[in-house]
Protein backbone atom coordinates (compact mmCIF):
# COMPACT_ATOMS: atom_id res chain seq x y z
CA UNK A 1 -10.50 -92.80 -25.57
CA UNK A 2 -10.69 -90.25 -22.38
CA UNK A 3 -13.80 -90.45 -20.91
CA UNK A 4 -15.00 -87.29 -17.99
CA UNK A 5 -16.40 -88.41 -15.27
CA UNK A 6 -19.43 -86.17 -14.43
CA UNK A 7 -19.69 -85.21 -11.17
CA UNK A 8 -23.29 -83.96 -9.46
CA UNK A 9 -22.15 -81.31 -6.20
CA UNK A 10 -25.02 -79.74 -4.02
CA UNK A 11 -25.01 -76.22 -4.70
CA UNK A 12 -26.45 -73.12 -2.75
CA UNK A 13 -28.87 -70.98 -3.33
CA UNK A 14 -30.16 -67.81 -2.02
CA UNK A 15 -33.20 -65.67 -2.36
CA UNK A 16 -35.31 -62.94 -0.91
CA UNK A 17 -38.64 -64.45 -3.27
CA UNK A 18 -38.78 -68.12 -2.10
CA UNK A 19 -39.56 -68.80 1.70
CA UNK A 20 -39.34 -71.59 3.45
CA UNK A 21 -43.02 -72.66 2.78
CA UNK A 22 -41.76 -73.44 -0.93
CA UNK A 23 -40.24 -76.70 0.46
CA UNK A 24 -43.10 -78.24 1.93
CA UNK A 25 -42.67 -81.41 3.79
CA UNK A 26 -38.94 -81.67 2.25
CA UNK A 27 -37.58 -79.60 5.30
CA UNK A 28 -38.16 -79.45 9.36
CA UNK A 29 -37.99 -76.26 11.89
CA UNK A 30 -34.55 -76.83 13.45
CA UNK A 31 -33.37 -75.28 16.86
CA UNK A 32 -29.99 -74.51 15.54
CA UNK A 33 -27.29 -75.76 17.86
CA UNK A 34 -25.14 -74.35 19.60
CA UNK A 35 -21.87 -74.37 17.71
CA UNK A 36 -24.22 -72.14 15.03
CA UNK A 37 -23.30 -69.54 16.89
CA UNK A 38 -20.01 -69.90 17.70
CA UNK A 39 -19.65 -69.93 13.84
CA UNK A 40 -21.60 -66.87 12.78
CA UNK A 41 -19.42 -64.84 15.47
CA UNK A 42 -16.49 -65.95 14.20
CA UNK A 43 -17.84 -64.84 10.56
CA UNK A 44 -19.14 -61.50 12.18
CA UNK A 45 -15.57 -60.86 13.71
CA UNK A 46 -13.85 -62.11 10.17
CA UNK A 47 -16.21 -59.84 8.42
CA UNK A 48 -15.37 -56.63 10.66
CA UNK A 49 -17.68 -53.69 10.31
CA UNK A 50 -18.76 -55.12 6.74
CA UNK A 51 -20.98 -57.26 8.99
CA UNK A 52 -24.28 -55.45 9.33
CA UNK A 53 -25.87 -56.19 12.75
CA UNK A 54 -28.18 -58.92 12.36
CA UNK A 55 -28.96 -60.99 15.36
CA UNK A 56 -28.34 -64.95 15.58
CA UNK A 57 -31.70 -65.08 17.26
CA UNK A 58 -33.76 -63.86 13.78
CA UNK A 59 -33.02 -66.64 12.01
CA UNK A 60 -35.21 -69.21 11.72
CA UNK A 61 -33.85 -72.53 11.18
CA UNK A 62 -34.70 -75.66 8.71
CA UNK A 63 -33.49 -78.81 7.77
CA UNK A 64 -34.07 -81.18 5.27
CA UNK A 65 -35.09 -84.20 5.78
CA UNK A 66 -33.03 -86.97 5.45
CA UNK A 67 -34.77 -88.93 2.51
CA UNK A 68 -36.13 -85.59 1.07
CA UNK A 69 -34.71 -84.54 -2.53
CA UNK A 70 -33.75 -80.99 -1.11
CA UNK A 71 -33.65 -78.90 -4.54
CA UNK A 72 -34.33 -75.57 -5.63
CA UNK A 73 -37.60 -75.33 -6.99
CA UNK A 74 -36.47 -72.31 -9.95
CA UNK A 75 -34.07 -74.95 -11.03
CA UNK A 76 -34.24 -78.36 -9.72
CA UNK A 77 -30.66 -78.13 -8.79
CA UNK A 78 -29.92 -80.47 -5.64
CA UNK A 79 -29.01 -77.67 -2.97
CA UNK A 80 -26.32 -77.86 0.17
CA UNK A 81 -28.17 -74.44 1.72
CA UNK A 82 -30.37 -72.24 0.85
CA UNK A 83 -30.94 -68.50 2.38
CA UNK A 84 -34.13 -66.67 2.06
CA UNK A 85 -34.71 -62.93 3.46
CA UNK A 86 -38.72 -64.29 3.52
CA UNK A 87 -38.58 -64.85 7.23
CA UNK A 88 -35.15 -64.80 7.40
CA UNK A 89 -34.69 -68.73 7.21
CA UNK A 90 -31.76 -70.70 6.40
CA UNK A 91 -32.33 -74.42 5.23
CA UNK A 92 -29.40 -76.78 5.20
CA UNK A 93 -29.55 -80.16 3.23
CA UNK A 94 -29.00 -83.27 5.91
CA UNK A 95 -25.28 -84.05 4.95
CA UNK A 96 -24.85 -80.34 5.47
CA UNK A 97 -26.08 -79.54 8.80
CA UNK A 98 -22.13 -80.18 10.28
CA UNK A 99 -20.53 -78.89 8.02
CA UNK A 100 -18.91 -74.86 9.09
CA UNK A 101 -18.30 -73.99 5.52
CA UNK A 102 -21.73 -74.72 3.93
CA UNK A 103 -23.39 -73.20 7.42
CA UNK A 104 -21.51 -70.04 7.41
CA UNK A 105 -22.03 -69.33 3.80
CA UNK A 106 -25.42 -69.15 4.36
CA UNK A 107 -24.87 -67.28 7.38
CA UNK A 108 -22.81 -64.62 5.06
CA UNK A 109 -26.31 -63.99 2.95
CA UNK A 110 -27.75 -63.26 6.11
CA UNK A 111 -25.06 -60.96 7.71
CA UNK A 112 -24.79 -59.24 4.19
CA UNK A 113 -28.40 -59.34 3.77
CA UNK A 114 -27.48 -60.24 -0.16
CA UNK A 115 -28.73 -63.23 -2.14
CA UNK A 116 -25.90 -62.97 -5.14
CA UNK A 117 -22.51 -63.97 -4.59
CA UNK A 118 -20.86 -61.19 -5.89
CA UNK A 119 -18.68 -60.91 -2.60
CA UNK A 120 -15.43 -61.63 -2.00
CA UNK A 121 -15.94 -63.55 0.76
CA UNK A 122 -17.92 -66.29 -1.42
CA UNK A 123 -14.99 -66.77 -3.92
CA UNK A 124 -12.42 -69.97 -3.23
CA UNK A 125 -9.83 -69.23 -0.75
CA UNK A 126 -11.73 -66.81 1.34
CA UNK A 127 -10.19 -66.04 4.57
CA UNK A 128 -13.52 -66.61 6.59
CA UNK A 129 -13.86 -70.46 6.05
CA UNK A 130 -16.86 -69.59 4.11
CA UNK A 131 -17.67 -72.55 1.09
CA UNK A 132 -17.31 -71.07 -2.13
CA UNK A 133 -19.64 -70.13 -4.60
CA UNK A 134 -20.89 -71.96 -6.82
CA UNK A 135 -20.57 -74.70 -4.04
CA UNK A 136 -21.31 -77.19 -6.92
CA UNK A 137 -17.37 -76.19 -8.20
CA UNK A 138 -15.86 -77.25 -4.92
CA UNK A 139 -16.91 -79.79 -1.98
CA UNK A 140 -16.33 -77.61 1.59
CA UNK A 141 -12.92 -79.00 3.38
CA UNK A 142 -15.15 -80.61 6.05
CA UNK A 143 -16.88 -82.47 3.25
CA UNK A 144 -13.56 -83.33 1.51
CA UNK A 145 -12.24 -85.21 4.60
């Protein structure tokens, strides 16, 4: 008898309701470093004048903490990122916070200023090294190695 193995993925999530108060002690102010930026201008170039001009310097940066259970409080789904237009935050979940794919996806909400993921850009295969959506349906490349 064939047995599946179940396999539990962090996924993202994104929302303009939820800020970054909703995660009490689970997540830490951040000062994002520096490669941040070097990856949401090579997103901003990728995206071309689809990009709307949002600076780097709104966003206000989280983390979770290491031994927090970083999930999303609608669902209780254990979350890689998370994007909220409420103060224009991005949280990342600790195994995350390296990790291009997961970082610029969440910078992609941002530039598009969109919490679905009804863009292109979201889907497997993208040509902006963005992790697709759900993230739960694929690990990022950087994770994968």
């Amino acid at each position: 008898m064939l047995m599946a193995a179940l396999v539990l993925l962090p996924a993202v999530a994104c929302a303009s309701r939820i800020g970054p108060q909703t995660f009490g002690d689970a997540i830490a102010p951040i000062t994002p470093p520096a490669v941040y930026a070097e990856w949401y201008a090579q997103l901003a170039t990728c995206l071309g004048d689809s990009a709307q001009a949002r600076p780097f310097s709104a966003i206000h940066w989280y983390r979770a903490r290491p031994a927090a259970r970083f999930t999303d409080p609608r669902t209780g789904e254990v979350l890689a990122g998370f994007w909220t237009a409420r103060r224009e935050a991005i949280i990342l979940g600790a195994p995350y916070v390296d990790d291009p794919a997961v970082v610029k996806h969440e910078l992609l909400h941002y530039l598009r200023d969109v919490g679905d993921h009804n863009d292109p850009a979201f889907r497997e295969g993208n040509r902006c090294g963005v992790a697709p959506s759900p993230a739960a349906a694929v690990a990022s490349a950087s994770q994968a190695n």
